[in-house]
Protein backbone atom coordinates (compact mmCIF):
# COMPACT_ATOMS: atom_id res chain seq x y z
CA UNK A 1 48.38 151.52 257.48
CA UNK A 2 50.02 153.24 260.06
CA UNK A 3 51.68 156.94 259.93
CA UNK A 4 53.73 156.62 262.93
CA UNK A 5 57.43 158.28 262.83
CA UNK A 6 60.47 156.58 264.23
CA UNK A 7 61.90 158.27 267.42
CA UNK A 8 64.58 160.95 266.55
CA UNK A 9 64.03 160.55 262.49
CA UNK A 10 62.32 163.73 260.89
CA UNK A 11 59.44 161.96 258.23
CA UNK A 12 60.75 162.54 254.74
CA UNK A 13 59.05 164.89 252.48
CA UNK A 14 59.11 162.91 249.61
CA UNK A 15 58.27 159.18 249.71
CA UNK A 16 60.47 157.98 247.11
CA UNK A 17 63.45 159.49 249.22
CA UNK A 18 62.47 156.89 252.07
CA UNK A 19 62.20 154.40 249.75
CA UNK A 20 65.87 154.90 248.69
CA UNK A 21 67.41 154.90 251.96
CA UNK A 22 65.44 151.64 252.61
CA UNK A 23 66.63 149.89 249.79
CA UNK A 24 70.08 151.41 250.39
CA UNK A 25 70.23 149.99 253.92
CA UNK A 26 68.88 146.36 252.95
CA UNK A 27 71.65 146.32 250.57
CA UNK A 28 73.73 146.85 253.10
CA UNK A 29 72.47 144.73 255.26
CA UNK A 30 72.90 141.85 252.88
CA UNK A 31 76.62 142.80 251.90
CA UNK A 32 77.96 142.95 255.84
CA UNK A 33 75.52 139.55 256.34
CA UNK A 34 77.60 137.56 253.26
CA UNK A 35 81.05 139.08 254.65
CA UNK A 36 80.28 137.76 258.01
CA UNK A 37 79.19 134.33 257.02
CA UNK A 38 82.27 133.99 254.82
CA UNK A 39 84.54 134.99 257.93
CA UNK A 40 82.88 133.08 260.17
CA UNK A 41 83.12 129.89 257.67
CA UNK A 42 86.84 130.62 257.16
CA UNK A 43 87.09 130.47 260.98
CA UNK A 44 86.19 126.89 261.03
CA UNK A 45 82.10 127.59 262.24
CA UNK A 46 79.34 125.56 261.37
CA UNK A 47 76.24 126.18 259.61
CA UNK A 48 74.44 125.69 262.18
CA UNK A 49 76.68 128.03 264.66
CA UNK A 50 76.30 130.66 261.93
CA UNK A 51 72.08 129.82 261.48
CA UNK A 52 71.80 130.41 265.08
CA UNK A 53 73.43 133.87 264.85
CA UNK A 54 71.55 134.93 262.31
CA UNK A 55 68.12 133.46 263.58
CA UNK A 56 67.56 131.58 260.79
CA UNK A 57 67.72 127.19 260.07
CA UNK A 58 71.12 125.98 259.03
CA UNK A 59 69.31 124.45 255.73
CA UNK A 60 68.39 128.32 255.05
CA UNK A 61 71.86 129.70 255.19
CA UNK A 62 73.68 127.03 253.44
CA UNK A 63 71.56 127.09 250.86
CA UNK A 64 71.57 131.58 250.71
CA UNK A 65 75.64 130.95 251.28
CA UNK A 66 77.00 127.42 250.28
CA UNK A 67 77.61 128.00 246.52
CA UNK A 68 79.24 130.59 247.04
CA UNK A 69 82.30 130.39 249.33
């Protein structure tokens, strides 16, 4: 496994403190990724037109986003 440091971000001391912030930031992630999908449906775009701005298959966000808007 590899010890390499990101560019500009001091290594933290503690893992469990990196873990956090990565957990933080995939939540967050996920929240702005749902509010985007439902503006972009109430906007009138497709699944497809949101899939391909995501990078993912339109049958993959439907079925992540469909149920709930």
């Amino acid at each position: 496994m590899s010890t390499k440091e990101s560019p500009g971000v001091p290594p933290p001391v503690d893992p469990s403190v990196g873990l956090r912030a990565v957990l933080a930031l995939r939540r967050l992630a996920e929240r702005v990724e749902a509010e985007q999908v439902a503006r972009a449906r109430d906007q009138g775009w497709s699944w497809q037109q949101i899939a391909n701005g995501l990078g993912m298959t339109r049958q993959s966000v439907h079925a992540k986003y469909g149920g709930e808007l």
